[in-house]
C-alpha atoms as a PDB file:
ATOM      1  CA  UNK A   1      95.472  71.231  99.245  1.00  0.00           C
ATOM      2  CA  UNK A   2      96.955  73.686 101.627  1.00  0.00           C
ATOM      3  CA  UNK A   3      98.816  75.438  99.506  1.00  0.00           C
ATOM      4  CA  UNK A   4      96.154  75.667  96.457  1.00  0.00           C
ATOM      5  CA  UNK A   5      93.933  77.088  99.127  1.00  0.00           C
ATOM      6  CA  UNK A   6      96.839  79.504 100.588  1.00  0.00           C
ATOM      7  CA  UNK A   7      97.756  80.233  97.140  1.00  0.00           C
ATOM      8  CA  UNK A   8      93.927  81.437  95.935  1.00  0.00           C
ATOM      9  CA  UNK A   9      93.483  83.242  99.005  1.00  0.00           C
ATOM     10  CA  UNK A  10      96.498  85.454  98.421  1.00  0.00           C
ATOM     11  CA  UNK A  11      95.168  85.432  94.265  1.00  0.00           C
ATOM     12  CA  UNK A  12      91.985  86.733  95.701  1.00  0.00           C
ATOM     13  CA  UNK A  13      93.332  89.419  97.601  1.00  0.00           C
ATOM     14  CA  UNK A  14      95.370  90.802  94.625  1.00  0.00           C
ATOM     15  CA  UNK A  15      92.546  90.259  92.575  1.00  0.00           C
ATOM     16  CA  UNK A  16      90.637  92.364  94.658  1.00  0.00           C
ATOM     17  CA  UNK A  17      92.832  95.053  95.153  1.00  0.00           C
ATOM     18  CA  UNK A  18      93.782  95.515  91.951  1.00  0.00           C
ATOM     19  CA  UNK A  19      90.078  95.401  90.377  1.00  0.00           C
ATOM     20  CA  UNK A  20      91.345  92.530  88.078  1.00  0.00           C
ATOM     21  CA  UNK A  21      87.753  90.900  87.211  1.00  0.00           C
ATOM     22  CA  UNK A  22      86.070  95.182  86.444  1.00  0.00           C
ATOM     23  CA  UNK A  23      89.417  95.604  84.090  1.00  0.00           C
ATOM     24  CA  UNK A  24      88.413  92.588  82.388  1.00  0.00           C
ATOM     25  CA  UNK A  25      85.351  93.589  81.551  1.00  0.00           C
ATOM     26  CA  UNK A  26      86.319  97.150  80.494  1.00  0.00           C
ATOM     27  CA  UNK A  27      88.773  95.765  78.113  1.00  0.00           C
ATOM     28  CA  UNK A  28      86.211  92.849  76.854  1.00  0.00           C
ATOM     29  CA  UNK A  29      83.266  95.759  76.194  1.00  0.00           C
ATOM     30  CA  UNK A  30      86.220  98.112  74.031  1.00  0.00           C
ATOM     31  CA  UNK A  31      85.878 101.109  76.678  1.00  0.00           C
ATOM     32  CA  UNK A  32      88.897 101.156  77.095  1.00  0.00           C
ATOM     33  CA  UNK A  33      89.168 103.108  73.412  1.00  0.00           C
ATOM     34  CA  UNK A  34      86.985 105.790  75.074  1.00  0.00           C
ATOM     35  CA  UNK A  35      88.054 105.958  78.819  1.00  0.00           C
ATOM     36  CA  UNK A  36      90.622 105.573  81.277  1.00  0.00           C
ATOM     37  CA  UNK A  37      90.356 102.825  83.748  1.00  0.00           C
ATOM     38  CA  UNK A  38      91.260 103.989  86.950  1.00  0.00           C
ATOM     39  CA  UNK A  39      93.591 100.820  88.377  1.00  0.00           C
ATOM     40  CA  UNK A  40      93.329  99.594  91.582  1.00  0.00           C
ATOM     41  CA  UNK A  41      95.223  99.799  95.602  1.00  0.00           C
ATOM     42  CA  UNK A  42      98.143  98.262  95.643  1.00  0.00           C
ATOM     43  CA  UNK A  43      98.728  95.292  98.016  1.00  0.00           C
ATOM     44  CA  UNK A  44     102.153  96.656  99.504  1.00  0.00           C
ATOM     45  CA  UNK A  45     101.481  98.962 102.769  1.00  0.00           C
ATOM     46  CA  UNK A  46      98.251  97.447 104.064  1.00  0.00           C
ATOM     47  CA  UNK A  47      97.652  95.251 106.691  1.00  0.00           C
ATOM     48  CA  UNK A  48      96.444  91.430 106.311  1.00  0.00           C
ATOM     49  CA  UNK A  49      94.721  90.001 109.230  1.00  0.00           C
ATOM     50  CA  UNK A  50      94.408  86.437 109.568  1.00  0.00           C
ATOM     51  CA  UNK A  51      92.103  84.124 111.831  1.00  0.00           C
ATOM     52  CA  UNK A  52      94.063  81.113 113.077  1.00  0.00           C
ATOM     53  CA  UNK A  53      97.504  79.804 112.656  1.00  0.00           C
ATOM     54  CA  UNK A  54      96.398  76.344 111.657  1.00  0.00           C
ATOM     55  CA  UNK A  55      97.907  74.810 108.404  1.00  0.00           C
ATOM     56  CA  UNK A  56      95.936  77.675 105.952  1.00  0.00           C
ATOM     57  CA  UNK A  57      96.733  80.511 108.177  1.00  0.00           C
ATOM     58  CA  UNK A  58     100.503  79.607 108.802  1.00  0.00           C
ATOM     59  CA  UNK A  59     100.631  79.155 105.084  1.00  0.00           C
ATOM     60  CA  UNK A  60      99.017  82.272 103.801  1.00  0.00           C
ATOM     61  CA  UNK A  61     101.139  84.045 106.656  1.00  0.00           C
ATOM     62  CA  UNK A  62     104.149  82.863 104.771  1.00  0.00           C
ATOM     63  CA  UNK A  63     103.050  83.720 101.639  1.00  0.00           C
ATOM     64  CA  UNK A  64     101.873  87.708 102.689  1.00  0.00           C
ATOM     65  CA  UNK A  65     105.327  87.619 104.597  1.00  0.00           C
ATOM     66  CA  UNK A  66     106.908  87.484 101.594  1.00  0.00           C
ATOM     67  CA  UNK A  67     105.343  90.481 100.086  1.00  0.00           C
ATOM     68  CA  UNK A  68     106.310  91.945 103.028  1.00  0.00           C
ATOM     69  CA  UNK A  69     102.670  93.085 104.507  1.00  0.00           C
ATOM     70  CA  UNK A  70     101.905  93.408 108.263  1.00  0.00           C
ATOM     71  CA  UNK A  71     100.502  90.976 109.899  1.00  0.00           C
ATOM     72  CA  UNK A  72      97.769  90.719 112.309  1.00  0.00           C
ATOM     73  CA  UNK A  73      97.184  87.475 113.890  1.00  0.00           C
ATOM     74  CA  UNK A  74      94.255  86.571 116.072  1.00  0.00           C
ATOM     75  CA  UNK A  75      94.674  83.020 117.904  1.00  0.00           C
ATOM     76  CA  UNK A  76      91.251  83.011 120.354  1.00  0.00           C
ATOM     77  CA  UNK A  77      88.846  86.179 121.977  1.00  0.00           C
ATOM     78  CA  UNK A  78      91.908  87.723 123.449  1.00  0.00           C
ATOM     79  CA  UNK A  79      95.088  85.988 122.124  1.00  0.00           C
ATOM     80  CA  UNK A  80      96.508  88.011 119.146  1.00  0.00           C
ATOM     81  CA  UNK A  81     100.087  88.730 117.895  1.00  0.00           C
ATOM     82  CA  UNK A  82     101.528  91.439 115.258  1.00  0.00           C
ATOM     83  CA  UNK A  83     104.181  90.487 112.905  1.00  0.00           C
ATOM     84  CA  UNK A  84     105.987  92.014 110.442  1.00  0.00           C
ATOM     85  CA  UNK A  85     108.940  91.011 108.167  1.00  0.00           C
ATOM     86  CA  UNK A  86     111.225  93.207 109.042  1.00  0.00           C
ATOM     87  CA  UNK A  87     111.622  93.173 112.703  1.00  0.00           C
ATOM     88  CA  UNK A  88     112.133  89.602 114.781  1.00  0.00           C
ATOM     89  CA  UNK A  89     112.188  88.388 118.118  1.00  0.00           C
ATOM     90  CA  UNK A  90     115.302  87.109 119.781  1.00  0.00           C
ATOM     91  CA  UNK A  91     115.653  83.012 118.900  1.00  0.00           C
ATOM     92  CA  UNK A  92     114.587  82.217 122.666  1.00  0.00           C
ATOM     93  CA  UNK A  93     110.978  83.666 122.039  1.00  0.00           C
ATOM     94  CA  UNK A  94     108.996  81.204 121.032  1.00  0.00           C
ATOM     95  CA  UNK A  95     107.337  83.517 117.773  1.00  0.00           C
ATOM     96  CA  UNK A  96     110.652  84.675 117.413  1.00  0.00           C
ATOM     97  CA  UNK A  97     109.156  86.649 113.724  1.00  0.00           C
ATOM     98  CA  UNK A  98     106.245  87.874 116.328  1.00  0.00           C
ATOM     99  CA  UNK A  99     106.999  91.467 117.439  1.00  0.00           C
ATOM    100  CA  UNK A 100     104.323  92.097 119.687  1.00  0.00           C
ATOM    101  CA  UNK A 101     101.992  88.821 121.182  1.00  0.00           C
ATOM    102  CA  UNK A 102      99.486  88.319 124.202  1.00  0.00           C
ATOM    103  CA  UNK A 103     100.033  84.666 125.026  1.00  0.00           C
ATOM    104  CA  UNK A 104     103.212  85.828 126.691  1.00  0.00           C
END
């Protein structure tokens, strides 16, 4: 169930972004013979913040890792960490893919 739920989130985001459900309907009501549909933000270059690193947040973290997005963690009121994909820790750390964290 994790991963259907990590999985939709990530679906939801794109689907967002991208303005899937309004293009649907312009296609479905034949605008789109009339007008241009103006498409939607792409997903690469912004900035996904996630609450918790508990089974859902680890694996949607994983997931927007892959699509190499920054990451912005927050763990409690005043325990957050910034990741990204392309710059890691050394092994010893223990985020080693954190770049930046308060808990130490």
């Amino acid at each position: 169930l994790t991963d259907d739920v990590a999985d939709l989130g990530i679906g939801l985001i794109l689907s967002t972004l991208r303005r899937v459900c309004v293009a649907d309907r312009f296609v479905r009501s034949g605008a789109w013979n009339d007008a241009d549909f103006q498409l939607g933000t792409q997903f690469s270059g912004k900035s996904v913040g996630i609450i918790g690193l508990g089974r859902i947040g680890s694996a949607i973290a994983k997931r927007a890792e892959a699509l190499a997005v920054p990451l912005v963690i927050a763990l409690g009121q005043r325990n957050w960490m910034w990741a990204t994909s392309t710059t890691k820790r050394s092994k010893g750390h223990p985020h080693k893919h954190w770049t930046r964290c308060t808990c130490c």
